[in-house]
Structures are given as structure tokens and as C-alpha cells.
C-alpha atoms as a PDB file:
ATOM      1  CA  UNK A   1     108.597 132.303  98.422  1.00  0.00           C
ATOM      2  CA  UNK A   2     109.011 128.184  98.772  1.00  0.00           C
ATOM      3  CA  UNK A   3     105.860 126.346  97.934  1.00  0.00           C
ATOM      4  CA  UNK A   4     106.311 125.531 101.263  1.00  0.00           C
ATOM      5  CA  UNK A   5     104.299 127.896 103.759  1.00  0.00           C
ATOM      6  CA  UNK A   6     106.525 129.441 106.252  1.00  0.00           C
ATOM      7  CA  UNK A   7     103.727 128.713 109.024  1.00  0.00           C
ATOM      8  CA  UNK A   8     103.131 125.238 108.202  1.00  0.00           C
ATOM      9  CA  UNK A   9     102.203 123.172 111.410  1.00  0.00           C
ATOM     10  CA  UNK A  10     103.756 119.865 111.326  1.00  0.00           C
ATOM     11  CA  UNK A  11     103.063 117.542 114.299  1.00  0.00           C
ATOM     12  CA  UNK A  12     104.295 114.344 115.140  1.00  0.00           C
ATOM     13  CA  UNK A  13     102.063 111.911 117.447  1.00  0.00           C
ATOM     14  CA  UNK A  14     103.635 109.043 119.246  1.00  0.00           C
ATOM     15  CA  UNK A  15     102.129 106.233 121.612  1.00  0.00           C
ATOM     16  CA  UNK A  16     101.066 102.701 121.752  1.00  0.00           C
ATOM     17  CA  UNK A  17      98.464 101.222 119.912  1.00  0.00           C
ATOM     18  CA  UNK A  18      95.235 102.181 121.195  1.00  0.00           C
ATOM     19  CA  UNK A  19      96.121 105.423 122.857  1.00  0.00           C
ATOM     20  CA  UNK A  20      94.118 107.783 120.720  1.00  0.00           C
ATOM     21  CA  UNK A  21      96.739 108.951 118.225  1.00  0.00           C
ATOM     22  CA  UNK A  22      93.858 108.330 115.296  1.00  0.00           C
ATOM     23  CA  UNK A  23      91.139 110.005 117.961  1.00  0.00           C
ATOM     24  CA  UNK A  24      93.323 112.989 118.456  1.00  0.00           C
ATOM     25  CA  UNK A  25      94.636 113.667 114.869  1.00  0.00           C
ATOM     26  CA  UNK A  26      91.218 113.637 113.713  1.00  0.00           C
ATOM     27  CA  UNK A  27      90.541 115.896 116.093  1.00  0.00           C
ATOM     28  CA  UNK A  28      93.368 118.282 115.186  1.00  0.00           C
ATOM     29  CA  UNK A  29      92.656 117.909 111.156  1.00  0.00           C
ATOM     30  CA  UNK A  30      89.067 118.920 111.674  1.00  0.00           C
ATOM     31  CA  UNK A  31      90.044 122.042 113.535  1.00  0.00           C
ATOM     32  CA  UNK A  32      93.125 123.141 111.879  1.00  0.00           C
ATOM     33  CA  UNK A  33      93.140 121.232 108.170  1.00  0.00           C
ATOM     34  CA  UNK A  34      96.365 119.620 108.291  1.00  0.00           C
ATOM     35  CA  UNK A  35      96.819 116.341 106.260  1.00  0.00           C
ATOM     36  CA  UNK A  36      97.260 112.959 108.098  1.00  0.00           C
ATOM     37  CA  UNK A  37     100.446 111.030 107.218  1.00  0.00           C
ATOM     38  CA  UNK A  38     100.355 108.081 108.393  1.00  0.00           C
ATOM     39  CA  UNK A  39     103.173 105.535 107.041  1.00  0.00           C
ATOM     40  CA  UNK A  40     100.851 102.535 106.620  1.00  0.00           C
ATOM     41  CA  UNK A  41      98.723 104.448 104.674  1.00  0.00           C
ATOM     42  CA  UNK A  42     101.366 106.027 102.510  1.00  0.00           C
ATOM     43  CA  UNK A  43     103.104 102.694 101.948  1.00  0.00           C
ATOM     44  CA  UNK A  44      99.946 100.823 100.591  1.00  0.00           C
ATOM     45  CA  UNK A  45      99.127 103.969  98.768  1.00  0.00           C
ATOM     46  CA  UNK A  46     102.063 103.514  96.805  1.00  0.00           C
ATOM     47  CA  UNK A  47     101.991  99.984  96.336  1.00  0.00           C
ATOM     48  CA  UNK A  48      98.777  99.967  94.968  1.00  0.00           C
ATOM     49  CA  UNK A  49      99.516 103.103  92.631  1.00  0.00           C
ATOM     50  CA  UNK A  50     102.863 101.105  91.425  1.00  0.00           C
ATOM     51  CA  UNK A  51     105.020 103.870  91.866  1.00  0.00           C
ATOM     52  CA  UNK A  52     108.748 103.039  92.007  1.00  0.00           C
ATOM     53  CA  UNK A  53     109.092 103.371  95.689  1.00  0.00           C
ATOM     54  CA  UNK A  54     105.745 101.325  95.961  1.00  0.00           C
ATOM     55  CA  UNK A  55     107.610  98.618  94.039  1.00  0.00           C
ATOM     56  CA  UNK A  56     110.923  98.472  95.854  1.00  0.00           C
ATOM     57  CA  UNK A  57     108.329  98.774  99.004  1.00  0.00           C
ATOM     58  CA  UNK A  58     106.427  95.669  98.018  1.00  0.00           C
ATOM     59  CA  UNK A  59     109.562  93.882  96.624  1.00  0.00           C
ATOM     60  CA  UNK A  60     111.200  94.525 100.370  1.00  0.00           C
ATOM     61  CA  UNK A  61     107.837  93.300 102.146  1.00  0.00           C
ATOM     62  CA  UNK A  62     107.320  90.212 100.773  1.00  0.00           C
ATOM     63  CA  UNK A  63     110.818  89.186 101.334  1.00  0.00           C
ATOM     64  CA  UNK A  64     109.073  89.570 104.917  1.00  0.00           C
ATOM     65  CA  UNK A  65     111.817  92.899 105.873  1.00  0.00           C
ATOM     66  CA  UNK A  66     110.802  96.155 107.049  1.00  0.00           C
ATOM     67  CA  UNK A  67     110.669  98.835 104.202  1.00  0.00           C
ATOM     68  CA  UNK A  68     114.056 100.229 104.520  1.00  0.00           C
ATOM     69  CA  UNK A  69     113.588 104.010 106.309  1.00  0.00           C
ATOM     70  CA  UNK A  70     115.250 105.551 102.759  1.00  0.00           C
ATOM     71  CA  UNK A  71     112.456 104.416 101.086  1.00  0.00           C
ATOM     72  CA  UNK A  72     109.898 105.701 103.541  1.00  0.00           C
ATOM     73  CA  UNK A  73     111.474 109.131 103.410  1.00  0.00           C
ATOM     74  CA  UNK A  74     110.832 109.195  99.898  1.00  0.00           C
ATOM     75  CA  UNK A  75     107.016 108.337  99.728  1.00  0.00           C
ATOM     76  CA  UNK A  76     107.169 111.208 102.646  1.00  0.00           C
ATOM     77  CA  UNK A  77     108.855 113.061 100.239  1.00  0.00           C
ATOM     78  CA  UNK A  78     106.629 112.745  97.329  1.00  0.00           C
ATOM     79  CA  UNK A  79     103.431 113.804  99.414  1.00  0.00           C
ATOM     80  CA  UNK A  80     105.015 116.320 100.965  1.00  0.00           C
ATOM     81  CA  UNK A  81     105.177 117.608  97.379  1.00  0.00           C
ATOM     82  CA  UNK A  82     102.059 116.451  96.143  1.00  0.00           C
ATOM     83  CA  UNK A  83     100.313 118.924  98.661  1.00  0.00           C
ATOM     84  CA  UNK A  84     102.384 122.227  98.547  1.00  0.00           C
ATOM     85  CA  UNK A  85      99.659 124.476  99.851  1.00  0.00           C
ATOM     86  CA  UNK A  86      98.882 122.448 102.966  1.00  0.00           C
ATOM     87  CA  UNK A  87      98.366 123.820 106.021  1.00  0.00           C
ATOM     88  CA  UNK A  88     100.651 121.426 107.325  1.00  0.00           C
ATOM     89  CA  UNK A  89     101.206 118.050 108.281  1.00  0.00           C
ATOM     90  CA  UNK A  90     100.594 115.052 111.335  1.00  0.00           C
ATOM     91  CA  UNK A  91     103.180 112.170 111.299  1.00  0.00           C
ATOM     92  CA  UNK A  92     101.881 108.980 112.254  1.00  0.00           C
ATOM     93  CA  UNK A  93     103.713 106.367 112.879  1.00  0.00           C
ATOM     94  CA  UNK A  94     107.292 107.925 111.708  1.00  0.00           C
ATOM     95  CA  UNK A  95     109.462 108.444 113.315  1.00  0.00           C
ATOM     96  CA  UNK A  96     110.182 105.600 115.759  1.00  0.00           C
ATOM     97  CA  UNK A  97     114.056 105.715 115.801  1.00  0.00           C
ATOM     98  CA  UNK A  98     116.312 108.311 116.332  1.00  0.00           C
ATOM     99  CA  UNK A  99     117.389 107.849 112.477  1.00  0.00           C
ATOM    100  CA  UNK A 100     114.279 108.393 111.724  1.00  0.00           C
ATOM    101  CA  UNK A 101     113.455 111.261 113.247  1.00  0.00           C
ATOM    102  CA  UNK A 102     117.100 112.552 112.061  1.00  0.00           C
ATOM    103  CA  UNK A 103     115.794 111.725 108.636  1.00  0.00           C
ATOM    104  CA  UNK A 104     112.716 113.446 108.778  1.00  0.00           C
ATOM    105  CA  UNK A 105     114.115 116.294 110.776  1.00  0.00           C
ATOM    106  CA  UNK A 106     116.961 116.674 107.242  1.00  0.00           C
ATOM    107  CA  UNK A 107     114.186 116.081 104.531  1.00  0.00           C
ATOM    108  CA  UNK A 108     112.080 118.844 106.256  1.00  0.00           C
ATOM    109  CA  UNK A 109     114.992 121.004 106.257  1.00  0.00           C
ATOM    110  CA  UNK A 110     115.355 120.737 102.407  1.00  0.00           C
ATOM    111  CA  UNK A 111     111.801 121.679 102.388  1.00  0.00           C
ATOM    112  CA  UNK A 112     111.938 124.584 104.469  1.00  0.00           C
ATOM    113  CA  UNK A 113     109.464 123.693 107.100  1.00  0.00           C
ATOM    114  CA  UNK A 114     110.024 121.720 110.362  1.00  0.00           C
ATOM    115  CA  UNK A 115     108.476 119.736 112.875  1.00  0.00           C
ATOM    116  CA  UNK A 116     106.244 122.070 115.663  1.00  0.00           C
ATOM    117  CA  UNK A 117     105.603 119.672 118.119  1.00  0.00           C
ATOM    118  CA  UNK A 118     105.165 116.458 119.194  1.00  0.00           C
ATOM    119  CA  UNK A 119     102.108 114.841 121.424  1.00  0.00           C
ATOM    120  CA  UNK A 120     102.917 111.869 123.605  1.00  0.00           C
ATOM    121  CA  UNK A 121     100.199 109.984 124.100  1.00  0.00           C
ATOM    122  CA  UNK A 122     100.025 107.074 126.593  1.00  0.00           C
ATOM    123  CA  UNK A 123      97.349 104.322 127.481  1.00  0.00           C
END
């Protein structure tokens, strides 16, 4: 069997800032144990472990450019892996594009899980 469960939960919440997304996965990771993903998180995580894709990150930031979404994928990526017997996973914050989300959607794939829902939430 894949390190991967095969009844991993992954959920992706979207809204505005302010419209509980950080009330709401709290909620959800006290009740069902999943990790919280949350790309600002994972990119100063990174950064301030110098990892290579912390470096390029920080290289890309000051430059004052978004972190390109290849490089996001693979600090998603890495803590995907770093946590192979989690329950599953809440996105936070990625994906906001279609490519994104077709990124995600193909690095999940390789990792034999996918995303189980997503939770608008509005103001």
C-alpha cells in the first residue's frame, strides 16, 4: 500500500480575508486531525529552514515577485511527504488560479490521494 492512506481527507477552503477560513479549519483539525497547509506558513517555513525551495522562494520575494506556483508545489510536495500517515490535509490559501488548482489536482495524483471537497466561505 502507498504511504499515502487511501481515505485521506483533503479539503480546500476558499474566501476573503476575514471570512473564517482560520475559524473553520481549526474547527475541522480539532475534530478530524488533519494538518493545516497554509502557503504563507509553508513558504516562511522554508525560508527560515534554508531549504532549496526556501532559497529560490526568498531569492524570488525580495526581487518583490510572487513565488512562482512551481515552487509552491514543491514545498506542498515536501510536506505532503514529511507527514505520510496523516489523516489528511486543509489547503489554505492554494489554489487561487485554475493552474493552480490543475497543479495541485496532478501532484495529488502522483500521490495517490485527491482533493474531497472544497468549503466556500463568504463574508
Amino acid at each position: 500500500m502507498n504511504i499515502y492512506q487511501q481515505h485521506m481527507v483533503n479539503l480546500i477552503l476558499f474566501g476573503p480575508p476575514g471570512s473564517g477560513k482560520g475559524t473553520q479549519s481549526a474547527n475541522i483539525i480539532e475534530k478530524y486531525g488533519l494538518i493545516h497547509l497554509s502557503t504563507g506558513d509553508l513558504l516562511r517555513s522554508e525560508i527560515a529552514a534554508k531549504t532549496p525551495l526556501g532559497l529560490e522562494a526568498q531569492k524570488v520575494m525580495d526581487q518583490g515577485l510572487l513565488v512562482p506556483d512551481e515552487v509552491v508545489i514543491g514545498m506542498i510536495s515536501s510536506k505532503l511527504d514529511a507527514n505520510p500517515e496523516a489523516r489528511g490535509f486543509i489547503f489554505d490559501g492554494f489554489p487561487r488560479t485554475t493552474a493552480q488548482a490543475e497543479a495541485l489536482d496532478k501532484l495529488l495524483t502522483l500521490k495517490k490521494t485527491a482533493i474531497s471537497g472544497a468549503e466556500p466561505r463568504s463574508t
